[in-house]
Protein backbone atom coordinates (compact mmCIF):
# COMPACT_ATOMS: atom_id res chain seq x y z
CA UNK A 1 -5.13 -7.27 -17.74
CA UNK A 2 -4.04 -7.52 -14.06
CA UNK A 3 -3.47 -10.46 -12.17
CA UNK A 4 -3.13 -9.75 -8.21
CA UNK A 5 -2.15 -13.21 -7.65
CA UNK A 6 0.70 -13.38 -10.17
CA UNK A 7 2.01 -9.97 -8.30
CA UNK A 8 1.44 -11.50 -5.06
CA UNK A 9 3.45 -14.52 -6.14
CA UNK A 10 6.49 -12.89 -7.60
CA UNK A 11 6.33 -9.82 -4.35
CA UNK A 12 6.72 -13.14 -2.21
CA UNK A 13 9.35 -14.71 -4.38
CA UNK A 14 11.26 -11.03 -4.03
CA UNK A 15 10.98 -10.88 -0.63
CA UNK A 16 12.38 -14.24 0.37
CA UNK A 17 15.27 -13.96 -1.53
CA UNK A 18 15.70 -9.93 -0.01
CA UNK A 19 15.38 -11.95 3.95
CA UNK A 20 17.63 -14.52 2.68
CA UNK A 21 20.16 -11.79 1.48
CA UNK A 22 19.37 -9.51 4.06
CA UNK A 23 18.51 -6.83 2.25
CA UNK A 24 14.92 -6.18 2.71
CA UNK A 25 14.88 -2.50 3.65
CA UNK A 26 17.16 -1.43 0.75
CA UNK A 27 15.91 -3.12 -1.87
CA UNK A 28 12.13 -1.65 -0.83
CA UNK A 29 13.53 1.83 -1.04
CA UNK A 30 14.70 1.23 -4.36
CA UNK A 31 11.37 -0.38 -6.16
CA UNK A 32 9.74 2.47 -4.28
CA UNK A 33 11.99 4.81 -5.57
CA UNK A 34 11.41 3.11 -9.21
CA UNK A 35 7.74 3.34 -8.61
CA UNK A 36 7.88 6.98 -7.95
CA UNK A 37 9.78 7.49 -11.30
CA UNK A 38 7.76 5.02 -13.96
CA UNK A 39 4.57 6.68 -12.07
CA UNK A 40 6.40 10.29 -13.35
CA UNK A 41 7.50 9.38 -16.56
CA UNK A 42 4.43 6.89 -18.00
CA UNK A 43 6.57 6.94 -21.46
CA UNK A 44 9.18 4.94 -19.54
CA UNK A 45 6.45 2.27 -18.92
CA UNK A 46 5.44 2.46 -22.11
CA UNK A 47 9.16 1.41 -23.70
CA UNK A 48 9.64 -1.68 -21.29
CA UNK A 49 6.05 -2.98 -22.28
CA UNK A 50 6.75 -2.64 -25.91
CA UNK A 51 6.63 -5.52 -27.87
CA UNK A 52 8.89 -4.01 -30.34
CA UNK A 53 11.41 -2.97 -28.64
CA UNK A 54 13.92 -6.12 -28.15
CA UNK A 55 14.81 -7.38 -24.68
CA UNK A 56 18.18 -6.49 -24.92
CA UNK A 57 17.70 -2.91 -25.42
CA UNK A 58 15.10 -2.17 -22.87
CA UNK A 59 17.79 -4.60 -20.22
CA UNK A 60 20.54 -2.55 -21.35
CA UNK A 61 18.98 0.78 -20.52
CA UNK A 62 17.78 -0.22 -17.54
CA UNK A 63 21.13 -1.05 -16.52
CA UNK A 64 22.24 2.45 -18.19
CA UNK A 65 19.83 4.62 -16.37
CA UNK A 66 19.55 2.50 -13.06
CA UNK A 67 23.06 1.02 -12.45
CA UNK A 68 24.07 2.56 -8.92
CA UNK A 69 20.77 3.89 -8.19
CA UNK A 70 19.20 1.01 -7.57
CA UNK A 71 19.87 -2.66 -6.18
CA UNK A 72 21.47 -4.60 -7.72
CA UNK A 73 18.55 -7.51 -6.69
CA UNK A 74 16.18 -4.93 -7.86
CA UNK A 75 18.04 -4.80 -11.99
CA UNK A 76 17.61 -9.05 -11.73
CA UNK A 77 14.56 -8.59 -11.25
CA UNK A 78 13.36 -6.66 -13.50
CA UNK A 79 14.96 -8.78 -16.12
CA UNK A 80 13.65 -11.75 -14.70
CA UNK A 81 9.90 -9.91 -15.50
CA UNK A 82 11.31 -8.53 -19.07
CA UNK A 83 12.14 -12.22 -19.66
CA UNK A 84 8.79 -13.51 -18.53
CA UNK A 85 6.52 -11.00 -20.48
CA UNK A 86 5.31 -9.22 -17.00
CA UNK A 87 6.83 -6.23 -16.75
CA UNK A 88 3.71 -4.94 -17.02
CA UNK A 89 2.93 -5.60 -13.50
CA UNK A 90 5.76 -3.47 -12.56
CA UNK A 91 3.41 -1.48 -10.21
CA UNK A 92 1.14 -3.98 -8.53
CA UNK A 93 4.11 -5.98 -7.61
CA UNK A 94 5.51 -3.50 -6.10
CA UNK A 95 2.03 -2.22 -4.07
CA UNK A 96 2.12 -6.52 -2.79
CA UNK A 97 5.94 -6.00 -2.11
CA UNK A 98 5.96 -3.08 0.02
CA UNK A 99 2.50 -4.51 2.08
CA UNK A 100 5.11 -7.57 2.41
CA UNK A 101 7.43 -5.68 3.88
CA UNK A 102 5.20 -4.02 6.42
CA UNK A 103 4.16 -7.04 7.62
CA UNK A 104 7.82 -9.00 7.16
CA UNK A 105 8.55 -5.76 9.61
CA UNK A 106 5.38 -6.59 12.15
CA UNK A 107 3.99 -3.03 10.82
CA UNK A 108 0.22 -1.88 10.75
CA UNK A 109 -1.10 0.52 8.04
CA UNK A 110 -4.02 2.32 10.12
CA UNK A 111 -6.17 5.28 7.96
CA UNK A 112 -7.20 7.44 11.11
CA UNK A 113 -10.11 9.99 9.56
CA UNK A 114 -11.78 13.12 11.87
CA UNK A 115 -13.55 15.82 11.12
CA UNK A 116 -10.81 18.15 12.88
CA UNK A 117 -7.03 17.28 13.65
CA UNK A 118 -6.08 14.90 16.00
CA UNK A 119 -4.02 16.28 19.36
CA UNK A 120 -1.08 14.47 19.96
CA UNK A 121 -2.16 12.97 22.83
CA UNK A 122 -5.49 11.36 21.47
CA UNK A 123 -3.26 10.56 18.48
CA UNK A 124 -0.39 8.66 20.97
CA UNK A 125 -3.11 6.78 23.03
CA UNK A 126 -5.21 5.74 19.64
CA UNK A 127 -1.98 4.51 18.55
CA UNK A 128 -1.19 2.29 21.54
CA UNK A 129 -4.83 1.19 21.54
CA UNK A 130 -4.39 0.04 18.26
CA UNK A 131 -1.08 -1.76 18.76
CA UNK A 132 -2.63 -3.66 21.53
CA UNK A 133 -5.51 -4.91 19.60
CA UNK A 134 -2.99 -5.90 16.77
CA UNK A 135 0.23 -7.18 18.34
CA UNK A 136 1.43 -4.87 15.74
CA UNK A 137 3.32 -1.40 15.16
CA UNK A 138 1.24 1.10 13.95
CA UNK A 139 1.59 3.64 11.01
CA UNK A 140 -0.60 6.03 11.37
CA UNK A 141 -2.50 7.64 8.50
CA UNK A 142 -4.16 10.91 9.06
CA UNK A 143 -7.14 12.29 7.55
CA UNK A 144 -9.41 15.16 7.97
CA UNK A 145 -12.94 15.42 6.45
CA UNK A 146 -15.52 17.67 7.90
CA UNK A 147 -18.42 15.53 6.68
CA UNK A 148 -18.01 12.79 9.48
CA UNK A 149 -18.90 15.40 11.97
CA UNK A 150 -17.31 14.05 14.98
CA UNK A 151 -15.61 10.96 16.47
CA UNK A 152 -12.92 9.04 14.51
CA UNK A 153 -13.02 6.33 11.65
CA UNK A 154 -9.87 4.11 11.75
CA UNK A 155 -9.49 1.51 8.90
CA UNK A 156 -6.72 -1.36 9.57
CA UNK A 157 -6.90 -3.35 5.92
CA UNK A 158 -10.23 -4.69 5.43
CA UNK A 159 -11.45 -4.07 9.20
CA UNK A 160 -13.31 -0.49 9.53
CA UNK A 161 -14.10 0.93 12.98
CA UNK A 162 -16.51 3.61 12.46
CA UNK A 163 -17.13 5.89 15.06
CA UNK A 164 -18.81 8.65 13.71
CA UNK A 165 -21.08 11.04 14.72
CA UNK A 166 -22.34 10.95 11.26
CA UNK A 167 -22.44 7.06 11.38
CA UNK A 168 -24.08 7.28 14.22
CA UNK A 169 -26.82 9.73 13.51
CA UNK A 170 -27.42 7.75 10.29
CA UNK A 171 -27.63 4.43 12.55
CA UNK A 172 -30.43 6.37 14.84
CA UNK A 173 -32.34 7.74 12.00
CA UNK A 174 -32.50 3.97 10.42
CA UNK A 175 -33.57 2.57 13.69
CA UNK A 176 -36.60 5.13 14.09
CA UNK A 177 -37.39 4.55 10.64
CA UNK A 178 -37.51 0.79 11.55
CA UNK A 179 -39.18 1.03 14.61
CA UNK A 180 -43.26 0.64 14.79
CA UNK A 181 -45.01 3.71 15.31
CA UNK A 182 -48.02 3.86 18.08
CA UNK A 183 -50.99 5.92 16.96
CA UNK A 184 -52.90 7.48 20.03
């Protein structure tokens, strides 16, 4: 079972002692990097959340196969998660970490969707639009999908700003549906 708060709570405990040791941008790139590789090779996830396999081993090869690779922040703690019986939640800490990060860094995931590409300079003016609602850098995420018809759909966390054409169409066609009709 996963718990998003325990994740949250150990992400946070990782990144204060990353600020405090200055080390916040290389010690992302390596659980990222880790990420990447357990999402790969699933049998790797599997040995660490073995039961039967004894701490010491699974520690020792992750030492073994990590040593240089990775901080060495990043080996303590994974320990520290061997130790506590959540390694498990390898993944969904790091997902918490890295949105930690981004905001440690005053960075704004933004999902831009349109049914065609976006020009660079639509794209450049969208993205200082959005900065100045947020106070915030902006990442921008890029999507096309030919179902929305028109407009642009930009989704900043749990805020959506649907502009449409097919939102809109569906918006008209509910409000003529709604609206009383006049027999002559």
């Amino acid at each position: 079972m996963r718990d998003r708060k325990v994740a949250l709570r150990y992400a946070r405990a990782l990144l204060a002692v990353a600020v405090a040791r200055e080390l916040v941008d290389a010690l992302d790139e390596s659980y990222a990097g880790l990420a990447q590789v357990i999402a790969g090779h699933p049998e790797f996830a599997l040995f660490l959340e073995n039961p039967q396999v004894p701490l010491a081993q699974k520690k020792a090869l992750l030492g073994r196969v990590l040593g240089e690779r990775v901080e060495p922040l990043l080996i303590q703690f994974l320990d520290l998660l061997l130790d506590k019986g959540r390694i498990q939640q390898l993944a969904d800490i790091q997902t918490a970490f890295a949105a930690l990060v981004e905001d440690h860094k005053g960075l704004q995931r933004a999902t831009v969707t349109t049914a065609v590409p976006l020009a660079a300079d639509l794209e450049a003016r969208l993205v200082e639009k959005l900065a100045g609602l947020t106070g915030r850098r902006i990442v921008l995420e890029k999507n096309t999908d030919s179902s929305v018809l028109g407009g642009v759909c930009v989704t900043m966390g749990d805020f959506v700003l649907d502009g449409t054409l097919r939102t809109g169409l569906r918006r008209l066609r509910e409000t003529l549906e709604a609206a009383p009709l006049k027999m002559s």
